[in-house]
PDB file of N, CA and C in Angstrom:
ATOM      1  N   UNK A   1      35.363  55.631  30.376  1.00  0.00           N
ATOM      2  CA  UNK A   1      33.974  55.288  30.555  1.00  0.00           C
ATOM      3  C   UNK A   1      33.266  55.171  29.204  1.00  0.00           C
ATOM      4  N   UNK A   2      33.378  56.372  28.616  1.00  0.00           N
ATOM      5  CA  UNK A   2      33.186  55.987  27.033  1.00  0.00           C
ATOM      6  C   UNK A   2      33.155  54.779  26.027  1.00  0.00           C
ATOM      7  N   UNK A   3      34.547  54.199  26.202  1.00  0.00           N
ATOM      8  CA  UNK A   3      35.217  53.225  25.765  1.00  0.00           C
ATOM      9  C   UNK A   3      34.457  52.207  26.269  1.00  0.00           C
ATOM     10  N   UNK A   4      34.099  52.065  27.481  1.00  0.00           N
ATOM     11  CA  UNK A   4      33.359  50.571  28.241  1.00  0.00           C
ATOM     12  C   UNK A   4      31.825  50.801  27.423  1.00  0.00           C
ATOM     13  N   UNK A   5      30.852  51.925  27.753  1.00  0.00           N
ATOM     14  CA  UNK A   5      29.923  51.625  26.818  1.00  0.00           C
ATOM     15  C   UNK A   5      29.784  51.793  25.539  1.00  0.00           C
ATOM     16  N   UNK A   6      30.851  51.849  24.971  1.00  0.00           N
ATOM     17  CA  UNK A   6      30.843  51.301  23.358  1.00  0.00           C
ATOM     18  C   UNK A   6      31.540  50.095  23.615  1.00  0.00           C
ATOM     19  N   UNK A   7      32.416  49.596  23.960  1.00  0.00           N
ATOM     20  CA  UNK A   7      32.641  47.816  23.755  1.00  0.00           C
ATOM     21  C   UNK A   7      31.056  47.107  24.314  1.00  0.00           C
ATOM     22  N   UNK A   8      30.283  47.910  25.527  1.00  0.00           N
ATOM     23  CA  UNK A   8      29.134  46.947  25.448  1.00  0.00           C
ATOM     24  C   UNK A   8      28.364  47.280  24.558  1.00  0.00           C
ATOM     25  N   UNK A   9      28.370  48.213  23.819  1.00  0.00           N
ATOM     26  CA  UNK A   9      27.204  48.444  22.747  1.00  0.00           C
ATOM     27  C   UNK A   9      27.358  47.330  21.829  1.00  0.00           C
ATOM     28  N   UNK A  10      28.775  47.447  21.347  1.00  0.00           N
ATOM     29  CA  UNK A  10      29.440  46.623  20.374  1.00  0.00           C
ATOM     30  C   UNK A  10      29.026  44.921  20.907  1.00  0.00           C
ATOM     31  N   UNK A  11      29.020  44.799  22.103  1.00  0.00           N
ATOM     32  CA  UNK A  11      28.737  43.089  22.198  1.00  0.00           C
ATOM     33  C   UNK A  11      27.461  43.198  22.429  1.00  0.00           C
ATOM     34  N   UNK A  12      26.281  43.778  22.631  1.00  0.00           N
ATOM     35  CA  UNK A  12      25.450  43.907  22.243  1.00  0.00           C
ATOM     36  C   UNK A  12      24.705  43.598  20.706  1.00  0.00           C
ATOM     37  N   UNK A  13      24.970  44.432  20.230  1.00  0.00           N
ATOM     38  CA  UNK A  13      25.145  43.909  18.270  1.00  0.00           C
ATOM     39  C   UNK A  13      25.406  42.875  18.358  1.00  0.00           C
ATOM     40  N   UNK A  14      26.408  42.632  18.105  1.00  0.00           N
ATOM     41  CA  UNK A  14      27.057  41.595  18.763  1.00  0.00           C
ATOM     42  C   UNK A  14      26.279  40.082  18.533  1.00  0.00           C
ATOM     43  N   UNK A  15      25.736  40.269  20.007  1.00  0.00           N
ATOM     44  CA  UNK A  15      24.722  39.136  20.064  1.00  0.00           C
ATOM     45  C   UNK A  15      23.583  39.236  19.520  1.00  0.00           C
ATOM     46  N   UNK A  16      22.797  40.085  19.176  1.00  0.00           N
ATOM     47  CA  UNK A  16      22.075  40.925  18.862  1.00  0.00           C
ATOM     48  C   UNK A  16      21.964  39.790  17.532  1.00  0.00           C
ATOM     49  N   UNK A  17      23.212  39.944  16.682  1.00  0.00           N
ATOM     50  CA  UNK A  17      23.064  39.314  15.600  1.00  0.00           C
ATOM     51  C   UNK A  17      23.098  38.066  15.397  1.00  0.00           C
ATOM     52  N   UNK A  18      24.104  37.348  16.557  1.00  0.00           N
ATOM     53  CA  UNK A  18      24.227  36.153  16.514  1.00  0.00           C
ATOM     54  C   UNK A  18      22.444  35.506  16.754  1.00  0.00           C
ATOM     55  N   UNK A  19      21.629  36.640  17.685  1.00  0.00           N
ATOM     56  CA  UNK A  19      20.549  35.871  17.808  1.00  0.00           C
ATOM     57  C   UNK A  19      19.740  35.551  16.270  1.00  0.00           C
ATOM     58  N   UNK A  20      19.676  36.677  16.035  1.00  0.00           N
ATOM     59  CA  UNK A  20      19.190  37.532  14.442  1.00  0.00           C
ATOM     60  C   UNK A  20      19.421  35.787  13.671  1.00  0.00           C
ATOM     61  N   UNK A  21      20.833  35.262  13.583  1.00  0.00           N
ATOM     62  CA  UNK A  21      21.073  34.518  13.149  1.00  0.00           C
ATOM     63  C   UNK A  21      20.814  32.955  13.464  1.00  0.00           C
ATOM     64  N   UNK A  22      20.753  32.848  14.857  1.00  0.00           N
ATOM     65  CA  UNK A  22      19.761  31.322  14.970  1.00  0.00           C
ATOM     66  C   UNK A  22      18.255  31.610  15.380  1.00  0.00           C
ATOM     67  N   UNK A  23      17.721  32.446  15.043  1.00  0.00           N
ATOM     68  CA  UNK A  23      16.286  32.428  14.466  1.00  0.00           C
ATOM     69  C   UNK A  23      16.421  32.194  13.155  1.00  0.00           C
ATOM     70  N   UNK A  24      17.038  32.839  12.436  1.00  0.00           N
ATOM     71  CA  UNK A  24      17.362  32.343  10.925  1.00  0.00           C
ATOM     72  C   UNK A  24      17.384  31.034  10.601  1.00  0.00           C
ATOM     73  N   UNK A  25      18.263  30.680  11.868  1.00  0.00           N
ATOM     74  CA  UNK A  25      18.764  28.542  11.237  1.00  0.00           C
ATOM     75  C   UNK A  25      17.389  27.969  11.917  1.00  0.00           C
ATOM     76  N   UNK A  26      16.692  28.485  13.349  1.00  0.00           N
ATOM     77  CA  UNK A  26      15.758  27.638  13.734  1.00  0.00           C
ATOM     78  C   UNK A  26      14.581  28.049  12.914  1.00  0.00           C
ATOM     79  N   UNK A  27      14.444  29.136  12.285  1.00  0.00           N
ATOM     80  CA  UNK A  27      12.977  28.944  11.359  1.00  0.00           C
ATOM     81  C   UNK A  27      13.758  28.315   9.822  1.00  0.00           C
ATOM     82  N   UNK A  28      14.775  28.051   9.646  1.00  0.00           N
ATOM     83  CA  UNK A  28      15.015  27.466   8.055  1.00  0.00           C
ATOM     84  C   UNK A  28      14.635  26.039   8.731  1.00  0.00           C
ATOM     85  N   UNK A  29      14.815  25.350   9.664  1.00  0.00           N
ATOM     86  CA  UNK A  29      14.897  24.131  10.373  1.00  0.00           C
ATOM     87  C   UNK A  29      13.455  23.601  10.616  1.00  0.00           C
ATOM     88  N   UNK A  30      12.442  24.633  10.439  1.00  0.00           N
ATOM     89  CA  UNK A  30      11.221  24.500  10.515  1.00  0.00           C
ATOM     90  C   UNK A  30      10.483  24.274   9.003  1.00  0.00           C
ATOM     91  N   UNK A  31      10.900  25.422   8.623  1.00  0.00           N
ATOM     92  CA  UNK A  31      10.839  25.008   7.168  1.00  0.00           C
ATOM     93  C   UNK A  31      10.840  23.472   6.225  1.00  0.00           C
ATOM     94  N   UNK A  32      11.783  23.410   6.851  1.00  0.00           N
ATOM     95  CA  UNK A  32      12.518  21.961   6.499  1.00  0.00           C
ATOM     96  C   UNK A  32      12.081  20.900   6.844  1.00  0.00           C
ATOM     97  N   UNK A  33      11.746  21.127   8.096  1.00  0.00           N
ATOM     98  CA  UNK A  33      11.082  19.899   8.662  1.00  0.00           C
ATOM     99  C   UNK A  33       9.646  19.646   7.801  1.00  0.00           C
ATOM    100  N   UNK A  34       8.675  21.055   8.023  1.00  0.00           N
ATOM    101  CA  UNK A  34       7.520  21.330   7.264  1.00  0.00           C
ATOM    102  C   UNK A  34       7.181  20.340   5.785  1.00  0.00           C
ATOM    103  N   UNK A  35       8.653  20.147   4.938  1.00  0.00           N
ATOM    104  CA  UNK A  35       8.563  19.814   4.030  1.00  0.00           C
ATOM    105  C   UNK A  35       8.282  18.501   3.986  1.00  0.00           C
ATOM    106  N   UNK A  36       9.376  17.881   4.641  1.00  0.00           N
ATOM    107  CA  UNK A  36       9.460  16.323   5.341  1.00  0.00           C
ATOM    108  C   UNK A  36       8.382  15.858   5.735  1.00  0.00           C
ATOM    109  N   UNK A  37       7.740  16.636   6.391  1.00  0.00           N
ATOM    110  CA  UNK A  37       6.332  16.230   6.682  1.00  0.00           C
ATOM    111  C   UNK A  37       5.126  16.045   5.961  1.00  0.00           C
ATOM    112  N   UNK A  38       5.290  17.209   4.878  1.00  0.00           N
ATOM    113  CA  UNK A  38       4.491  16.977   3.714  1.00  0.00           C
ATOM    114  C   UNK A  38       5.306  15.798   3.105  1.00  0.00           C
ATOM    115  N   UNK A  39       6.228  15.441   2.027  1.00  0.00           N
ATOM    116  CA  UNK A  39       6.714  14.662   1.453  1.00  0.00           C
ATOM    117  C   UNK A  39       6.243  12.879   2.790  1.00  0.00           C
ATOM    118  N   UNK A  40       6.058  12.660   3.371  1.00  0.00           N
ATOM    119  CA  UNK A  40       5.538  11.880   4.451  1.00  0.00           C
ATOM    120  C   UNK A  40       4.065  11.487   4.294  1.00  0.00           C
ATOM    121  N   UNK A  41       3.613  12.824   4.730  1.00  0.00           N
ATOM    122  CA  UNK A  41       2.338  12.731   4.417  1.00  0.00           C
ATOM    123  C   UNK A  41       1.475  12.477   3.010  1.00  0.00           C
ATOM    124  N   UNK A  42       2.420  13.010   1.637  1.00  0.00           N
ATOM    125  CA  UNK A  42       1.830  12.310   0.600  1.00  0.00           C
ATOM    126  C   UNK A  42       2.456  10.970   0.352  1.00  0.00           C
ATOM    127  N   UNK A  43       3.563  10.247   0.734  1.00  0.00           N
ATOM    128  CA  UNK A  43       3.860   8.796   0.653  1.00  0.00           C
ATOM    129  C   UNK A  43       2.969   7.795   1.388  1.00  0.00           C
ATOM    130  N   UNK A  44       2.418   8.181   2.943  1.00  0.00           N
ATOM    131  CA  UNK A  44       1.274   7.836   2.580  1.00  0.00           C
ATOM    132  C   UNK A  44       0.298   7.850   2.370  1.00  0.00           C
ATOM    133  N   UNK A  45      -0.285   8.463   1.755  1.00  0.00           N
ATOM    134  CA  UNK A  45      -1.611   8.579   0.919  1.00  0.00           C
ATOM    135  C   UNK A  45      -1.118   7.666  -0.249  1.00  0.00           C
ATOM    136  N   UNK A  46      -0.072   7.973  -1.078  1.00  0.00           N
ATOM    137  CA  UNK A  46       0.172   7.064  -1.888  1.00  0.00           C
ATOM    138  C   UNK A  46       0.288   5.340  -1.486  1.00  0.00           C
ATOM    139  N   UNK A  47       1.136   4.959  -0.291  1.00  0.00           N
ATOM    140  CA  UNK A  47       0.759   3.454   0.118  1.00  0.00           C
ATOM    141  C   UNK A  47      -0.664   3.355   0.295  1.00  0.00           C
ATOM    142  N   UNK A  48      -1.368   4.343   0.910  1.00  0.00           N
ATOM    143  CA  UNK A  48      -2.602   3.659   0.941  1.00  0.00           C
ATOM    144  C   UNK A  48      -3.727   3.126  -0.002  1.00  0.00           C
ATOM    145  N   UNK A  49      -3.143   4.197  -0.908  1.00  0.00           N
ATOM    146  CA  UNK A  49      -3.874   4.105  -2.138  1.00  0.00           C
ATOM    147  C   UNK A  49      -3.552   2.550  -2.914  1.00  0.00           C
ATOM    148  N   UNK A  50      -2.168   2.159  -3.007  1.00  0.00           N
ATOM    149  CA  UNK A  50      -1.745   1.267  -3.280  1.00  0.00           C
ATOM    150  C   UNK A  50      -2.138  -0.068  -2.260  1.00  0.00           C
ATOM    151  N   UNK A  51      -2.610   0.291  -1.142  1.00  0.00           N
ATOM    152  CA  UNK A  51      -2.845  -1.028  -0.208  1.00  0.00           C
ATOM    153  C   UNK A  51      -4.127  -1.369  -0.350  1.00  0.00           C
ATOM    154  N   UNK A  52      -5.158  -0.221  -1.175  1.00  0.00           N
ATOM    155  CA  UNK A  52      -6.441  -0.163  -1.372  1.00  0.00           C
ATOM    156  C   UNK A  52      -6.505  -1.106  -2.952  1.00  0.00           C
ATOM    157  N   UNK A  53      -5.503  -0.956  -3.603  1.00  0.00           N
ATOM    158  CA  UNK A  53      -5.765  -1.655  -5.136  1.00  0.00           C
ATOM    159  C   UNK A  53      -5.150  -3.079  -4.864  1.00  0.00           C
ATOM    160  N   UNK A  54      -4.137  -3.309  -4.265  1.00  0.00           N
ATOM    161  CA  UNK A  54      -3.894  -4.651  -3.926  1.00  0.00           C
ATOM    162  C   UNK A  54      -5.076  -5.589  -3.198  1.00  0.00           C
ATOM    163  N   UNK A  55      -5.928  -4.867  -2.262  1.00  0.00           N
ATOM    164  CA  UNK A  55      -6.829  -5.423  -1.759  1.00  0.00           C
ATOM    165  C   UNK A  55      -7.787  -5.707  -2.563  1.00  0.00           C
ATOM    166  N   UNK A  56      -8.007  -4.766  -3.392  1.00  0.00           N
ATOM    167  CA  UNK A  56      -9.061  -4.955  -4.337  1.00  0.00           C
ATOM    168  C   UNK A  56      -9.084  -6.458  -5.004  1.00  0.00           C
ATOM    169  N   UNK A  57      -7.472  -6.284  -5.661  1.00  0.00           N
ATOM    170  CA  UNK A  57      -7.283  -7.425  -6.406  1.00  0.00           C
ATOM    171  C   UNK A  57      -6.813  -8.566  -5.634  1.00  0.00           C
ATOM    172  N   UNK A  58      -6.548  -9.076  -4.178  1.00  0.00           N
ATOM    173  CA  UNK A  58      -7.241  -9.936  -3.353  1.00  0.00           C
ATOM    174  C   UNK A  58      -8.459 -10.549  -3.845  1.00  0.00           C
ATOM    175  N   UNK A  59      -8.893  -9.230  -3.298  1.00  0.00           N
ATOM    176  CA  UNK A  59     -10.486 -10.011  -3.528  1.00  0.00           C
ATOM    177  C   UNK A  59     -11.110 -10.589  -4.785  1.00  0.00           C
ATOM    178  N   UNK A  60     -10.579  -9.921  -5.802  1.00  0.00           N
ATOM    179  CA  UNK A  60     -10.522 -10.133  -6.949  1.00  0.00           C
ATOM    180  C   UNK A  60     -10.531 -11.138  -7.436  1.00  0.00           C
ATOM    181  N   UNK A  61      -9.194 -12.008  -7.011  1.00  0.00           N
ATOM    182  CA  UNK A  61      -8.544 -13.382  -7.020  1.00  0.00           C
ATOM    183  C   UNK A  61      -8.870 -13.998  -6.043  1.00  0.00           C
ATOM    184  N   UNK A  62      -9.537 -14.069  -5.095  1.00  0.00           N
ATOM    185  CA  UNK A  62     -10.621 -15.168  -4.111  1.00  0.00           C
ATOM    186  C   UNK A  62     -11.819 -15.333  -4.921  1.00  0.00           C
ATOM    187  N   UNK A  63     -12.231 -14.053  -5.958  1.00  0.00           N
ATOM    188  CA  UNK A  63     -13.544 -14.726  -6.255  1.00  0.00           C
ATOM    189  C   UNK A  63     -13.744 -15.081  -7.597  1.00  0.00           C
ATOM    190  N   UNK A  64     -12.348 -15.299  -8.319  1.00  0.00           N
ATOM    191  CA  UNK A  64     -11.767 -16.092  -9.286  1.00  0.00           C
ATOM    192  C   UNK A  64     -11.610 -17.566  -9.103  1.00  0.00           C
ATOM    193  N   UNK A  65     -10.801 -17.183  -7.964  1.00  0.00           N
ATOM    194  CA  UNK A  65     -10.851 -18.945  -7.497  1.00  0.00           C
ATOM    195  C   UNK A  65     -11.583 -19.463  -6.853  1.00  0.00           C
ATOM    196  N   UNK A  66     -13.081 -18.730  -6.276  1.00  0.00           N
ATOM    197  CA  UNK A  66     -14.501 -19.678  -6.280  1.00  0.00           C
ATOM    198  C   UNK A  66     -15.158 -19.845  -7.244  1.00  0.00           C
ATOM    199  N   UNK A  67     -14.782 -18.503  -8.545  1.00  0.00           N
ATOM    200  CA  UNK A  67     -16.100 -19.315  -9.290  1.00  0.00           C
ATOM    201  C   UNK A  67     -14.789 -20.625 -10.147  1.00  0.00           C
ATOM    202  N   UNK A  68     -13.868 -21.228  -9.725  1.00  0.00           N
ATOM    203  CA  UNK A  68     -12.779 -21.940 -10.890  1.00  0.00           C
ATOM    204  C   UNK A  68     -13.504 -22.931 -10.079  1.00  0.00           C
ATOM    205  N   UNK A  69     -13.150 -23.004  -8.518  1.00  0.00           N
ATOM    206  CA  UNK A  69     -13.533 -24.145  -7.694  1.00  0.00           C
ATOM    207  C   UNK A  69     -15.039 -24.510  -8.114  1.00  0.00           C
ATOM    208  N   UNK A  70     -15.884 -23.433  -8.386  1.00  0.00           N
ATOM    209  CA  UNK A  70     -17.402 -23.890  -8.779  1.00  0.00           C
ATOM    210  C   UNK A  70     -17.421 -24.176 -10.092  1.00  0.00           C
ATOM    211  N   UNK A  71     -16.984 -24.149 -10.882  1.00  0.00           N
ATOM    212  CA  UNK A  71     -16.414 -24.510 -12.587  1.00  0.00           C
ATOM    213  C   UNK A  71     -15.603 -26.134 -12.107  1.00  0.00           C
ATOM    214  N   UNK A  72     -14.735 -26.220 -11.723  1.00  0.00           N
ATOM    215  CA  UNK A  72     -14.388 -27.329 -11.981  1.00  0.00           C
ATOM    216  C   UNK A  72     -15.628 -28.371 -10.961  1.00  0.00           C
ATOM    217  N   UNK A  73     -16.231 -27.746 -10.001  1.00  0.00           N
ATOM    218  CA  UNK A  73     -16.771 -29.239  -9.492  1.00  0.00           C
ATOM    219  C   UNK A  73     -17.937 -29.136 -10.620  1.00  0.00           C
ATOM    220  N   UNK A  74     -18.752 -28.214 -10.711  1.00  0.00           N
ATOM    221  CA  UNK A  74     -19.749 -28.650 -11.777  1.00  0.00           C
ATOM    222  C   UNK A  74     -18.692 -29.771 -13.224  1.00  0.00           C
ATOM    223  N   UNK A  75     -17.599 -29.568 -13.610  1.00  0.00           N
ATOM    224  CA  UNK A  75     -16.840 -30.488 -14.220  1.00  0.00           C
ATOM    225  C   UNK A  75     -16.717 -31.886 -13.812  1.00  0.00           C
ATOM    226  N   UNK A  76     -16.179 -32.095 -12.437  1.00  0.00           N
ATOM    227  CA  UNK A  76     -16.375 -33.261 -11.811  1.00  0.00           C
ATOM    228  C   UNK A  76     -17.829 -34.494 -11.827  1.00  0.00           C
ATOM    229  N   UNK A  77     -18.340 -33.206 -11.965  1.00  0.00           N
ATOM    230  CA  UNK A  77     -20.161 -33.672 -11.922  1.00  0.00           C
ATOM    231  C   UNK A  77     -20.471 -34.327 -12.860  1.00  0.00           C
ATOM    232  N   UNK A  78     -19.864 -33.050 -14.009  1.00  0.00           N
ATOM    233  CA  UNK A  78     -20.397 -34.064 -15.612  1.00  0.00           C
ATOM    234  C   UNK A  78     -19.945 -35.329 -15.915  1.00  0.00           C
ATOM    235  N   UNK A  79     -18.413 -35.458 -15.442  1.00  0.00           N
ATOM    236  CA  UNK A  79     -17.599 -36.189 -15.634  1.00  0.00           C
ATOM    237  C   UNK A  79     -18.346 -37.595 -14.995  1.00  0.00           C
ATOM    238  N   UNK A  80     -18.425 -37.621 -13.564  1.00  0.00           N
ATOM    239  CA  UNK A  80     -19.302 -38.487 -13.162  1.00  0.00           C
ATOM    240  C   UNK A  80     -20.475 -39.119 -13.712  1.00  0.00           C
ATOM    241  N   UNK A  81     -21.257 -38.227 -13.882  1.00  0.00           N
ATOM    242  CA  UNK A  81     -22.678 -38.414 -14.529  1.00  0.00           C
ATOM    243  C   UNK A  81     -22.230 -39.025 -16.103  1.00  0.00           C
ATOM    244  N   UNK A  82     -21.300 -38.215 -16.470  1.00  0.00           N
ATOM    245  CA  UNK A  82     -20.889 -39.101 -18.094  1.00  0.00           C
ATOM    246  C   UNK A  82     -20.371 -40.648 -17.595  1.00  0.00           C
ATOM    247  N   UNK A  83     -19.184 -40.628 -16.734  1.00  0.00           N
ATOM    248  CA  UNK A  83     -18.973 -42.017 -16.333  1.00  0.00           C
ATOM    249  C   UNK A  83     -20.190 -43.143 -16.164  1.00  0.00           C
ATOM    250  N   UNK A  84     -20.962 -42.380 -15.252  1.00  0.00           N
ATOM    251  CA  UNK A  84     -22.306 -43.504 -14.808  1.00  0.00           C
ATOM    252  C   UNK A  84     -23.243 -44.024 -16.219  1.00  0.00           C
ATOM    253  N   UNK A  85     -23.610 -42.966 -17.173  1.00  0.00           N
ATOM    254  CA  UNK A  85     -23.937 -43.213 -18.288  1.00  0.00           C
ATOM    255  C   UNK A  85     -23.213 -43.882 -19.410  1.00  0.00           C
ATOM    256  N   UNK A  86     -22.000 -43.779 -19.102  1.00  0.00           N
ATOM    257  CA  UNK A  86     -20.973 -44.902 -20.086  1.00  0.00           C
ATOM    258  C   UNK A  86     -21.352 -46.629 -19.935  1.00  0.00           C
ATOM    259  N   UNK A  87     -21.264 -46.317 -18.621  1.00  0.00           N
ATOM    260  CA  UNK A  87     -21.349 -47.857 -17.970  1.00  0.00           C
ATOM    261  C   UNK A  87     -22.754 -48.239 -17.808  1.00  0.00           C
ATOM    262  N   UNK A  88     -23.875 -47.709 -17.678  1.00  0.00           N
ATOM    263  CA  UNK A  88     -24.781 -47.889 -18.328  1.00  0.00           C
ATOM    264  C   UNK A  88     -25.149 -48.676 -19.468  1.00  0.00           C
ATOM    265  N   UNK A  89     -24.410 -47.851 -20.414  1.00  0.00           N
ATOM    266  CA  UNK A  89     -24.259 -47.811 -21.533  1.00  0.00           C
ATOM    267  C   UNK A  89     -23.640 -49.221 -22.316  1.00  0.00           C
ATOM    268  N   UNK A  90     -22.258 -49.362 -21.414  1.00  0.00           N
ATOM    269  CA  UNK A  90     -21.737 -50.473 -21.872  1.00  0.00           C
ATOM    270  C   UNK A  90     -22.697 -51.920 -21.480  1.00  0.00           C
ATOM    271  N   UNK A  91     -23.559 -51.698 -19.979  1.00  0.00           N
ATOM    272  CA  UNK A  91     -23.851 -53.177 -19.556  1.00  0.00           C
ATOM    273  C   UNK A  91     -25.016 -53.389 -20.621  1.00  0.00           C
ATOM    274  N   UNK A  92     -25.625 -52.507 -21.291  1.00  0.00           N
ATOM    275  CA  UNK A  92     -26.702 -52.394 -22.335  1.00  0.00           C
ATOM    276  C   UNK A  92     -26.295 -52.619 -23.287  1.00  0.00           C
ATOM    277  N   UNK A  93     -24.961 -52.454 -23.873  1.00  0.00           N
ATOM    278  CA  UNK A  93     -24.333 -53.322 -25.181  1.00  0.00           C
ATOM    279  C   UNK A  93     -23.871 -54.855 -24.791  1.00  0.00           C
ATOM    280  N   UNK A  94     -23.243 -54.988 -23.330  1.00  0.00           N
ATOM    281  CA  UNK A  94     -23.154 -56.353 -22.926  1.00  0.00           C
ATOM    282  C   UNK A  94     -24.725 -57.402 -22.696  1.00  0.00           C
ATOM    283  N   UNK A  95     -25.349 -56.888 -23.037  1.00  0.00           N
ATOM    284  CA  UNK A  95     -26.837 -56.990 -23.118  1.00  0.00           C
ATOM    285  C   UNK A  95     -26.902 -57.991 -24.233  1.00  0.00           C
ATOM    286  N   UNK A  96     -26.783 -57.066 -25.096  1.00  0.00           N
ATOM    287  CA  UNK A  96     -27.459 -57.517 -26.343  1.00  0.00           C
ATOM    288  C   UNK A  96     -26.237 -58.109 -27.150  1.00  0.00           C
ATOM    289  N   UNK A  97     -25.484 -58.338 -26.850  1.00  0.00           N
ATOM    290  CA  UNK A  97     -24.265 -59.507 -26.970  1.00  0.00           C
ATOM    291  C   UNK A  97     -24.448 -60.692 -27.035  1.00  0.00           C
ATOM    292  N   UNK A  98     -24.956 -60.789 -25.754  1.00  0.00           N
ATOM    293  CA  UNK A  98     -25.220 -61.979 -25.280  1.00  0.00           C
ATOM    294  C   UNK A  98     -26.605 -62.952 -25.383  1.00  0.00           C
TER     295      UNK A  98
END
């Protein structure tokens, strides 16, 4: 009789420890995860941060290329207005040519 409750004491411990021991692996597993989650959570903050400066410079470069589009037509303009005054110009030397 002895003998029987010391082999159950003994598997007792036993398990006792084995439990001891996957609380061990399921809180290292938590741990772990914990980390992952941080390392996650600052990647994105970092894309966002980065999706925030790309946008910036979007916009940046749309309103580069309105004021180019408003630069070159005021160009077009002069260009015109110089054309019309050339020819002007010339029928007023064909003028006095003749």
């Amino acid at each position: 009789m002895m003998d029987k409750g010391k082999d159950s004491a003994d598997v007792c411990v036993l398990k006792a420890e084995q439990s001891q021991k996957m609380v061990q692996d399921v809180y290292q597993s938590i741990a772990e995860i914990a980390d992952l989650a941080m390392q996650i959570s600052t990647a994105t903050e970092e894309q966002s941060l980065v999706s925030q400066e790309i946008s910036k410079n979007i916009v940046n470069i749309s309103d580069a290329s309105q004021n180019n589009l408003q630069q070159a037509e005021s160009v077009l303009n002069s260009s015109s207005e110089i054309t019309n005054r050339t020819d002007k110009l010339q029928s007023m030397v064909l003028t006095f040519r003749e």
